[in-house]
C-alpha atoms as a PDB file:
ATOM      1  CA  UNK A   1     -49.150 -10.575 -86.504  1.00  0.00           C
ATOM      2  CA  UNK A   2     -47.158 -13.427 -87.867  1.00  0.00           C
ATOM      3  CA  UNK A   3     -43.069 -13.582 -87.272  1.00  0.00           C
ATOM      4  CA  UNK A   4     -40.834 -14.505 -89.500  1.00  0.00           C
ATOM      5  CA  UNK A   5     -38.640 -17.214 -87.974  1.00  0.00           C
ATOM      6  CA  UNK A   6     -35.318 -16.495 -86.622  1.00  0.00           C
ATOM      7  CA  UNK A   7     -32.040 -18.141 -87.850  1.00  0.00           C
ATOM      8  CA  UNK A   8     -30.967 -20.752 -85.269  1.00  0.00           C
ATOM      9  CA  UNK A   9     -28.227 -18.956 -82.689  1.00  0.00           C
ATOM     10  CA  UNK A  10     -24.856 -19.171 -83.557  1.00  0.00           C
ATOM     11  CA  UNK A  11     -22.716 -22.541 -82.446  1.00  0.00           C
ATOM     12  CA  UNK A  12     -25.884 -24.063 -81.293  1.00  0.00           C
ATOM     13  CA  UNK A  13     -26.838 -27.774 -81.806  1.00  0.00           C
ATOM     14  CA  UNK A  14     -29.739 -28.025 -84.511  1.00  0.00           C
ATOM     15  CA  UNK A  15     -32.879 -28.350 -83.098  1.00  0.00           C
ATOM     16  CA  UNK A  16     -33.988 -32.223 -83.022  1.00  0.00           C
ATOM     17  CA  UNK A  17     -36.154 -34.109 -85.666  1.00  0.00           C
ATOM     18  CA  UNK A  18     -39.129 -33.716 -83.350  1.00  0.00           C
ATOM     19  CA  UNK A  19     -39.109 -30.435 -83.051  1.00  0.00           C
ATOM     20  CA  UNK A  20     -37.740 -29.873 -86.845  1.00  0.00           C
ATOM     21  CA  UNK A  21     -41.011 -31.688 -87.663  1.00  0.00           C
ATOM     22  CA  UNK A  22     -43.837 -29.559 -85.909  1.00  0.00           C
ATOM     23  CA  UNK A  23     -46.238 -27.749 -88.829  1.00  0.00           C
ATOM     24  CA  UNK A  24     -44.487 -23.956 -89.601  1.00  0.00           C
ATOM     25  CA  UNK A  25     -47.568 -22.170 -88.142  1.00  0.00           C
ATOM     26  CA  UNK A  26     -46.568 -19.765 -85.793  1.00  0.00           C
ATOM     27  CA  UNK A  27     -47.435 -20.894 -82.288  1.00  0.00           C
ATOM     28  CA  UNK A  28     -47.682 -18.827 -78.823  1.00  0.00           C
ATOM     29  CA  UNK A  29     -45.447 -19.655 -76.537  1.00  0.00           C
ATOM     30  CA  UNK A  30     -44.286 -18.031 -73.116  1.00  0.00           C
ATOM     31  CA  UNK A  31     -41.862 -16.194 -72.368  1.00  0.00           C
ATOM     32  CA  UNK A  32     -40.812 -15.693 -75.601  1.00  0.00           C
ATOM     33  CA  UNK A  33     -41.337 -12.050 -77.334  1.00  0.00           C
ATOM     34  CA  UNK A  34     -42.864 -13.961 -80.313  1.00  0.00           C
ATOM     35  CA  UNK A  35     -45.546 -15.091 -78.013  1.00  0.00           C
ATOM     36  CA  UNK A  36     -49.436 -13.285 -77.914  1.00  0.00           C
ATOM     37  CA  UNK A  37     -48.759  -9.945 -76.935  1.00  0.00           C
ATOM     38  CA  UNK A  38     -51.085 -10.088 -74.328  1.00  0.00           C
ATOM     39  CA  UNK A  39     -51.275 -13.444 -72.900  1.00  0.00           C
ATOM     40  CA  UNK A  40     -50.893 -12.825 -68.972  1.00  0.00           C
ATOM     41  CA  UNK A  41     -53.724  -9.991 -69.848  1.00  0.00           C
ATOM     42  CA  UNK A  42     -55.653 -11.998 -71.533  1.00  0.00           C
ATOM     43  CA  UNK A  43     -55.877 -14.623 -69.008  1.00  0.00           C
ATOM     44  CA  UNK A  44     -58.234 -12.272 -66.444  1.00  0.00           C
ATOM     45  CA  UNK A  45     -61.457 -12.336 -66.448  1.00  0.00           C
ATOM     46  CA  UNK A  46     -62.821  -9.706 -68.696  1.00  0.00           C
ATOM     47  CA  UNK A  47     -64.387  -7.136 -66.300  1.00  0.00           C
ATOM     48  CA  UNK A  48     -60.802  -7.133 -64.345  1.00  0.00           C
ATOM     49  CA  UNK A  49     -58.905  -6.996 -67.543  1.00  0.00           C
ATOM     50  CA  UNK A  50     -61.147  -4.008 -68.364  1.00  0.00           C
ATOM     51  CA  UNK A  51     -60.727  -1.677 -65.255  1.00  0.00           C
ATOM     52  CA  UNK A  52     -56.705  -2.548 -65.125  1.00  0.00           C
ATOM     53  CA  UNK A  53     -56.534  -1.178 -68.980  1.00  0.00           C
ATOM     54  CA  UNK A  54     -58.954   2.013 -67.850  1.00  0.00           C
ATOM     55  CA  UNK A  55     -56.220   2.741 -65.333  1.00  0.00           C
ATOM     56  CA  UNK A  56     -53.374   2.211 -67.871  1.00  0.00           C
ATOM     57  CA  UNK A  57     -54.801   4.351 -69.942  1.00  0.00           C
ATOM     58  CA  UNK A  58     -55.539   7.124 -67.800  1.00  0.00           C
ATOM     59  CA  UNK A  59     -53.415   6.787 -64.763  1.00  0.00           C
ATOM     60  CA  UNK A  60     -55.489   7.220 -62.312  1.00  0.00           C
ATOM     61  CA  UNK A  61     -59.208   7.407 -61.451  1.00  0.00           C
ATOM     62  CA  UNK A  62     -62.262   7.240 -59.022  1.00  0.00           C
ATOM     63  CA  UNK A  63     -64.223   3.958 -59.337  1.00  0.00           C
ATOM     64  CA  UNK A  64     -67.023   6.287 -60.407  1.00  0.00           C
ATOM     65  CA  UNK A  65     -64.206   7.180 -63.425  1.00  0.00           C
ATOM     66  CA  UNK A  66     -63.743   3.913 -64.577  1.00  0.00           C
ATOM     67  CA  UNK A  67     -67.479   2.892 -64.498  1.00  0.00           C
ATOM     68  CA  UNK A  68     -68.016   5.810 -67.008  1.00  0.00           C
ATOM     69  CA  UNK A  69     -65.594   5.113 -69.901  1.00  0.00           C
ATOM     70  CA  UNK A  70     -66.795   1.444 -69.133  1.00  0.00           C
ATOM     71  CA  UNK A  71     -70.077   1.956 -69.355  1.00  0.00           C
ATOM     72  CA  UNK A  72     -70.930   0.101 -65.823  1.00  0.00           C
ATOM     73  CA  UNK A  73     -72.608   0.477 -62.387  1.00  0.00           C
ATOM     74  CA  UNK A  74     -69.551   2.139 -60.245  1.00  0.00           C
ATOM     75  CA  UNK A  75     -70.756  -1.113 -57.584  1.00  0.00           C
ATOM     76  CA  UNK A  76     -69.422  -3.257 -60.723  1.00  0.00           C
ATOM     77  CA  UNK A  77     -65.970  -1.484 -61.145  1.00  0.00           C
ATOM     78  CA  UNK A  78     -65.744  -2.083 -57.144  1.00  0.00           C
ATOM     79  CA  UNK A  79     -66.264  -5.649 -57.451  1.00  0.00           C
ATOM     80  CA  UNK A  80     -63.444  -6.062 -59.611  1.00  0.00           C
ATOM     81  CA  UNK A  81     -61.219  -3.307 -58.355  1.00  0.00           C
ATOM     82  CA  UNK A  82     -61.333  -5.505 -54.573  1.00  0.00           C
ATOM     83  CA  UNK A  83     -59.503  -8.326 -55.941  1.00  0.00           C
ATOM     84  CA  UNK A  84     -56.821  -6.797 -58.062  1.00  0.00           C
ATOM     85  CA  UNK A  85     -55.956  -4.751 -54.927  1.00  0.00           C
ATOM     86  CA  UNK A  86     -55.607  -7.774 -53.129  1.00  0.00           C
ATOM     87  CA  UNK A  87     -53.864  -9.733 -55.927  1.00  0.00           C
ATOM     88  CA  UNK A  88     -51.406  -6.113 -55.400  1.00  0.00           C
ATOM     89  CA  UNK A  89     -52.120  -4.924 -58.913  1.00  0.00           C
ATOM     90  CA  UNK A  90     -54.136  -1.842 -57.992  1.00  0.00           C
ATOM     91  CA  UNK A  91     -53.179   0.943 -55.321  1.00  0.00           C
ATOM     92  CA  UNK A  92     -55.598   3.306 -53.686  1.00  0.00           C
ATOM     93  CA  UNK A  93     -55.124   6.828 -52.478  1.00  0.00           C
ATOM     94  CA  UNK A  94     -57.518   9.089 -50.921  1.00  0.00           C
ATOM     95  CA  UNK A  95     -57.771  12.518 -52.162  1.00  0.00           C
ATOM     96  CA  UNK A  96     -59.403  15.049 -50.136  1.00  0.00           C
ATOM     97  CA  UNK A  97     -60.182  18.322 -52.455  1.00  0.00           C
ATOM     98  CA  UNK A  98     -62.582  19.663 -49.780  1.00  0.00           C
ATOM     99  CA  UNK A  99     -64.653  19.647 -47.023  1.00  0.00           C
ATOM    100  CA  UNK A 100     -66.329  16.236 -47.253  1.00  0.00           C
ATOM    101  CA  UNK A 101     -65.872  12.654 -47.794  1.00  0.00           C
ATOM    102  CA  UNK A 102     -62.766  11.732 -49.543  1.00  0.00           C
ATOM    103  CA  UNK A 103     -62.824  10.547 -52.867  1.00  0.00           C
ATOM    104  CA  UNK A 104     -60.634   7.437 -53.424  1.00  0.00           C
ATOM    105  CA  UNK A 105     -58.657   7.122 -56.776  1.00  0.00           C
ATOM    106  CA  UNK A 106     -57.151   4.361 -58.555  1.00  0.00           C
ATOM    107  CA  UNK A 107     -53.527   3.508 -59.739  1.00  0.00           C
ATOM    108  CA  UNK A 108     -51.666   0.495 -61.386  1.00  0.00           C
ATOM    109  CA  UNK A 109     -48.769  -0.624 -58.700  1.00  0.00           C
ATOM    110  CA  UNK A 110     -45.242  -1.708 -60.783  1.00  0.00           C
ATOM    111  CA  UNK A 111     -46.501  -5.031 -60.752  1.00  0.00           C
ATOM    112  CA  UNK A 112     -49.023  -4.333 -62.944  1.00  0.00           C
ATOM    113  CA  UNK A 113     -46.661  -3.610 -65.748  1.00  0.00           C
ATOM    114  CA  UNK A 114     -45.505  -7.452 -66.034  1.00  0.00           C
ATOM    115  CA  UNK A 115     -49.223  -8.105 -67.619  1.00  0.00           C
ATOM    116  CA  UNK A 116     -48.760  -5.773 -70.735  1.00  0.00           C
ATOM    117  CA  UNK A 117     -45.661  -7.122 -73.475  1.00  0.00           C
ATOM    118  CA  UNK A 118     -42.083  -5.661 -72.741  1.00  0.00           C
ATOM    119  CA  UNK A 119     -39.772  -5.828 -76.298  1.00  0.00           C
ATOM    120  CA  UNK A 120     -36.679  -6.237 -74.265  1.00  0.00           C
ATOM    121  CA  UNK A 121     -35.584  -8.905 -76.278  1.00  0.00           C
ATOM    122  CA  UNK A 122     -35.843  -7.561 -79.689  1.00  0.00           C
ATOM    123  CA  UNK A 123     -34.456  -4.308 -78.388  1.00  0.00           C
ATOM    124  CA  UNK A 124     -31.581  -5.939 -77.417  1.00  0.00           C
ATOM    125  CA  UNK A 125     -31.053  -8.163 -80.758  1.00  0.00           C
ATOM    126  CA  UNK A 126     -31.494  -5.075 -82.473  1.00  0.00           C
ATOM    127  CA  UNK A 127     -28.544  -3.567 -80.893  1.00  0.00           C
ATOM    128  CA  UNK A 128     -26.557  -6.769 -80.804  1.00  0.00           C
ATOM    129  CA  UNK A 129     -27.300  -6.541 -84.624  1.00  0.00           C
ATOM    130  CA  UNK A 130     -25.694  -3.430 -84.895  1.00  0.00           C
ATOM    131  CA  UNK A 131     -22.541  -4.479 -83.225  1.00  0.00           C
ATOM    132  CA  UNK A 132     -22.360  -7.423 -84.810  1.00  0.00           C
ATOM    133  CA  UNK A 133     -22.568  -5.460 -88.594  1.00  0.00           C
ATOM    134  CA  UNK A 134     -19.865  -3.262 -87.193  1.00  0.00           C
ATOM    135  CA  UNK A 135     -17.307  -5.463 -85.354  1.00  0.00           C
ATOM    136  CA  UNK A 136     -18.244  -9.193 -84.408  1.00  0.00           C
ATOM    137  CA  UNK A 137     -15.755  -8.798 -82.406  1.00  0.00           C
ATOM    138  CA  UNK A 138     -18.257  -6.472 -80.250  1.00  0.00           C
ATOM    139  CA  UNK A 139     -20.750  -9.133 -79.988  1.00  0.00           C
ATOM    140  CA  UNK A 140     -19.104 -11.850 -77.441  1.00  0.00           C
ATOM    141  CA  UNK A 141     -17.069  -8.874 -76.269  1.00  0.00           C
ATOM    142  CA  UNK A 142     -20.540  -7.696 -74.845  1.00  0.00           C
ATOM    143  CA  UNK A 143     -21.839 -11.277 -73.600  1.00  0.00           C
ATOM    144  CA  UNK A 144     -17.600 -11.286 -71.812  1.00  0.00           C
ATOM    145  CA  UNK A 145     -18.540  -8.093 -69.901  1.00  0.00           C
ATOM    146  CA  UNK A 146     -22.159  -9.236 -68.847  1.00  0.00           C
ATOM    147  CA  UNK A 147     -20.864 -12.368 -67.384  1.00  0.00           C
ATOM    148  CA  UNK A 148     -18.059 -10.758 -65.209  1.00  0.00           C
ATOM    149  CA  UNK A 149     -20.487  -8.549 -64.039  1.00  0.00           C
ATOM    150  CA  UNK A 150     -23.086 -11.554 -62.633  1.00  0.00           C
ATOM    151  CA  UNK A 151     -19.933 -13.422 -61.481  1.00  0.00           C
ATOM    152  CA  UNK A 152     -18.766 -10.433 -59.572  1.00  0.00           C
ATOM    153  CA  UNK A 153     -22.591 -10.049 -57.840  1.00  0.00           C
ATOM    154  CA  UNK A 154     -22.712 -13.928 -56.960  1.00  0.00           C
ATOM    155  CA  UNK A 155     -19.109 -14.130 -55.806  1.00  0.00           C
ATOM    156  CA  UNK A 156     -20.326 -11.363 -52.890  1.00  0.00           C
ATOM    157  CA  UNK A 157     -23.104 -13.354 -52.056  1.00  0.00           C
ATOM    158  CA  UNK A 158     -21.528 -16.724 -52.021  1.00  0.00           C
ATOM    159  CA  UNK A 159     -18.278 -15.673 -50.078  1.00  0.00           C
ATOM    160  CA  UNK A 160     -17.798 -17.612 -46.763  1.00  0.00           C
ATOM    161  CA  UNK A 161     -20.290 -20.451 -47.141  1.00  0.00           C
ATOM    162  CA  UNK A 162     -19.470 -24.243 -47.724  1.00  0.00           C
ATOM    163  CA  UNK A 163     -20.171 -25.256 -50.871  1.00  0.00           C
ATOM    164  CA  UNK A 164     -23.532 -26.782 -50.538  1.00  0.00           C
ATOM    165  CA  UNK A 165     -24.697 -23.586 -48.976  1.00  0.00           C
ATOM    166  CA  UNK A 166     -23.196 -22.007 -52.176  1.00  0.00           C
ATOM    167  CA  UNK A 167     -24.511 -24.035 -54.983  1.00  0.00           C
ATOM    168  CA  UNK A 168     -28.203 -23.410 -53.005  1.00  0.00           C
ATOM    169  CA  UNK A 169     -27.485 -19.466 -53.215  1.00  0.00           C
ATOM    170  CA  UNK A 170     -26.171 -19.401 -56.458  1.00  0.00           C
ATOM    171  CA  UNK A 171     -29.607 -20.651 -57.582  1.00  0.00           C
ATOM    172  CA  UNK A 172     -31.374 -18.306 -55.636  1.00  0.00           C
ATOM    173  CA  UNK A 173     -28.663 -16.265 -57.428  1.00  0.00           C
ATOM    174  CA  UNK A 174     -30.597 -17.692 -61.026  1.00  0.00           C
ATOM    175  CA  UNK A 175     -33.753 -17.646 -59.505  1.00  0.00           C
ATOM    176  CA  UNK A 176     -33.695 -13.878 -58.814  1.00  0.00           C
ATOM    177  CA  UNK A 177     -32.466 -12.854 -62.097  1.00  0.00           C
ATOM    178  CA  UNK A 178     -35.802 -14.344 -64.119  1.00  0.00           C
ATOM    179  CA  UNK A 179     -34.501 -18.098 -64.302  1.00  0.00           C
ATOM    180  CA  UNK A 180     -37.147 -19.856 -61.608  1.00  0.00           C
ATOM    181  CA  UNK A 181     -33.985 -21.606 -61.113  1.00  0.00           C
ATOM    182  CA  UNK A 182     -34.040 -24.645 -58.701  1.00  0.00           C
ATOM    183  CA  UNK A 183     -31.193 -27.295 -57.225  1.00  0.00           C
ATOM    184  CA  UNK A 184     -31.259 -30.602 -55.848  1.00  0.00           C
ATOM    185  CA  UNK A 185     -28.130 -32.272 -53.935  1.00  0.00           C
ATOM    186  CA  UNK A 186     -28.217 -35.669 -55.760  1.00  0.00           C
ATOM    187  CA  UNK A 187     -24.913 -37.135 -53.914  1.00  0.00           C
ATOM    188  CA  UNK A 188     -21.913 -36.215 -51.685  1.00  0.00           C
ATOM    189  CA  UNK A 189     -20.562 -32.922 -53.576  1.00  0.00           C
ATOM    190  CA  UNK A 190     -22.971 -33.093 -56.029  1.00  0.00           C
ATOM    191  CA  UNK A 191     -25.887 -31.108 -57.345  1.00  0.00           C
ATOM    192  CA  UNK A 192     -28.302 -30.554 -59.797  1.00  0.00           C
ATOM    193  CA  UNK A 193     -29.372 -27.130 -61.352  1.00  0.00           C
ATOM    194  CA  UNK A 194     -32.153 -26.594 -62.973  1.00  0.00           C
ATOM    195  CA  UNK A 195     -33.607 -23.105 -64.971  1.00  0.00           C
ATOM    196  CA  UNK A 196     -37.051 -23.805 -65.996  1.00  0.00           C
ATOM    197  CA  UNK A 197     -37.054 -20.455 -67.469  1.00  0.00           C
ATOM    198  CA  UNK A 198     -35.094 -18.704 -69.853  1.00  0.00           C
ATOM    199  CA  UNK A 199     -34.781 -15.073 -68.997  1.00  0.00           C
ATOM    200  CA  UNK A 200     -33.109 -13.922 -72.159  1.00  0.00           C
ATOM    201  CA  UNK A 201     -34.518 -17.061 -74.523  1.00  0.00           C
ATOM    202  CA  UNK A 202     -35.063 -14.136 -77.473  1.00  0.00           C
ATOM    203  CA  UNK A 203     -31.623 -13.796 -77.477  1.00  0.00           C
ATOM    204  CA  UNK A 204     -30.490 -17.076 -76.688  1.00  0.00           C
ATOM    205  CA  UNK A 205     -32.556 -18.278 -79.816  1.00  0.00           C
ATOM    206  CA  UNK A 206     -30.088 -15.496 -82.164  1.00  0.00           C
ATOM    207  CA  UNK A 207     -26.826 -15.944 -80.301  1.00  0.00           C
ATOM    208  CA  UNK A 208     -25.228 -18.739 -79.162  1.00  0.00           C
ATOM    209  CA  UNK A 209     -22.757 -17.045 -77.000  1.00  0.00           C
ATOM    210  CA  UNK A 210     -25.748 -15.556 -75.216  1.00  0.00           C
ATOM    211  CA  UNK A 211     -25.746 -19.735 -73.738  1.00  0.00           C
ATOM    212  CA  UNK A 212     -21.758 -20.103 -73.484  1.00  0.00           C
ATOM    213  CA  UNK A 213     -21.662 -16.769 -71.298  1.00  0.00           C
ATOM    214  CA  UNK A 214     -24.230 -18.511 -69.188  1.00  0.00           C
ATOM    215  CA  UNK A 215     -22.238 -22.220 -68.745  1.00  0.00           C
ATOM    216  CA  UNK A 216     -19.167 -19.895 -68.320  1.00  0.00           C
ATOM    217  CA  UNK A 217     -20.560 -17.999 -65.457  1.00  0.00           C
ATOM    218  CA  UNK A 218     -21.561 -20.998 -63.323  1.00  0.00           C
ATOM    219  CA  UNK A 219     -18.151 -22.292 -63.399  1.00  0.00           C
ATOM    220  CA  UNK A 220     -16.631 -19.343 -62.457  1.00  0.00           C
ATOM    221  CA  UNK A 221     -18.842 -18.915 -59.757  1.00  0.00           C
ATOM    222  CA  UNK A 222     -18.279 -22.345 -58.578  1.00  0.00           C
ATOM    223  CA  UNK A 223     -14.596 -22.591 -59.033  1.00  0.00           C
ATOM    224  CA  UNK A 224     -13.959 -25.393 -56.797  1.00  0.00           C
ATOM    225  CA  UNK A 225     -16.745 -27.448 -58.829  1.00  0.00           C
ATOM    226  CA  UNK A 226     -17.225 -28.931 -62.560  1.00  0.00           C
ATOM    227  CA  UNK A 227     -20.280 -27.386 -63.931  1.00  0.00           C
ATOM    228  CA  UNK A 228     -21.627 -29.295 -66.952  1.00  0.00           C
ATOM    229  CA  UNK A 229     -24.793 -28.656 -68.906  1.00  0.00           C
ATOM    230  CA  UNK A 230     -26.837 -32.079 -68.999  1.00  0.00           C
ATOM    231  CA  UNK A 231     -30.001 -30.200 -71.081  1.00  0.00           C
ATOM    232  CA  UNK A 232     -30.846 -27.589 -73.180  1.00  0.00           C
ATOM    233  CA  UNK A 233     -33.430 -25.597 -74.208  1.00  0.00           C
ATOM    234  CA  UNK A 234     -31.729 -24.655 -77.428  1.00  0.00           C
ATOM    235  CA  UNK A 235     -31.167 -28.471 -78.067  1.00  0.00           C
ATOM    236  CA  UNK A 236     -34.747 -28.769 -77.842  1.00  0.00           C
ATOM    237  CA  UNK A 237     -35.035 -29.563 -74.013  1.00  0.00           C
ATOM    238  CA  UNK A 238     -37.962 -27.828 -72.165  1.00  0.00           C
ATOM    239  CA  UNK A 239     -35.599 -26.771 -69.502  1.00  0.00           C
ATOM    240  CA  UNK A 240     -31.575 -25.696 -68.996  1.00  0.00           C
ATOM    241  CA  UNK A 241     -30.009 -28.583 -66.097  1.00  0.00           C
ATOM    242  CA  UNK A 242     -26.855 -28.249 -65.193  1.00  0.00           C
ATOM    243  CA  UNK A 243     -24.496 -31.047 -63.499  1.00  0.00           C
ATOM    244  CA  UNK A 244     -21.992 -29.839 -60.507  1.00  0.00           C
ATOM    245  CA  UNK A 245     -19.634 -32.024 -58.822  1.00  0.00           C
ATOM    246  CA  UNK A 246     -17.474 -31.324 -56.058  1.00  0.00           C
ATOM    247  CA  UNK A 247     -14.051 -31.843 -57.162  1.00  0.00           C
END
């Protein structure tokens, strides 16, 4: 299904003449919702990807299950469903219905989930729509409350460390909210912060405030520092770096 582009966010800087340059074919790219729909899926081999949709699909079942609707030896499902439960994508239970060996069935684990598309994004631009039609107002009012809500989690977690030790947390901080954030003391009271991910890039493309909340909660985490954002992915960088100096 082809997407219609999306209007460039809000305040942001216009993308650069590279990028304004590149043919208007829709291309699939991670993590973006526009991506394939399927694309960590995809990337199994097919007999795995096979017997992990056979369990979506039906919630559980027996290897000998799965080897039916597939069509396959039951020694064939087995062969795949060994490294998925390795890999922690597949759980096992044994059910016992009588006297007799047990008969072991087949689940998905949560982890499972992250391999079929989640429309988080466009859910939320949806609704960020809708308050933006009513009240724009509502918009960076939403974005205001998001960001004293991280800055009230990282304060905990960074109370009563030096400030090395917080910068580090405060990118695990990143890091554990979807950023595969990552820091890098460059000088005396000075570090560099990097998100190689965006974890809300769907938005981030349709709002810009989505990108002031996050410069704004850095430096309120980091009081004691100037934060400064040295790249951009809206800009057209391939990551988000962030400059923070001691004062």
């Amino acid at each position: 299904m082809t997407v219609a582009p999306e209007s460039a966010p809000r305040g942001a800087a216009p993308p650069p003449a590279a990028v304004r340059d590149l043919p208007s074919e829709p291309v699939e790219l991670a993590p973006s919702e526009h991506a394939g729909r399927t694309v960590a899926l995809d990337s199994l081999p097919p007999g795995r990807r096979a017997v992990l949709s056979t369990l979506k699909t039906r919630g559980e079942a027996s290897a000998e299950e799965v080897a039916a609707v597939l069509g396959v030896t039951v020694s064939a499902v087995r062969q795949h469903l060994a490294p998925l439960e390795e890999h922690g994508l597949v759980a096992h239970r044994d059910q016992r219905p009588g006297p007799g060996r047990p008969r072991r069935r087949y689940c998905l684990t949560p982890a499972a989930e992250s391999l079929w598309p989640k429309r988080y994004g466009q859910l939320t631009n949806q609704l960020l729509t809708f308050f933006d039609d009513a009240d724009p107002d509502l918009v960076d009012q939403a974005f205001e409350h998001r960001r004293r809500v991280r800055v009230d989690r990282a304060r905990v977690r960074l109370e009563g460390r030096s400030f090395d030790d917080r910068v580090r947390e405060l990118a695990a901080v990143l890091d554990d909210d979807g950023y595969l954030a990552s820091c890098e003391r460059v000088g005396p009271g000075r570090w560099r912060v990097v998100e190689h991910n965006c974890a809300i890039l769907d938005v981030a493309e349709r709002y810009g405030a989505a990108c002031a909340s996050e410069l704004a909660f850095l430096r309120d985490a980091l009081p004691e520092a100037d934060v400064n954002r040295t790249a951009h992915m809206m800009a057209g960088a391939h990551v988000c770096a962030y400059d923070i100096r001691l004062r």
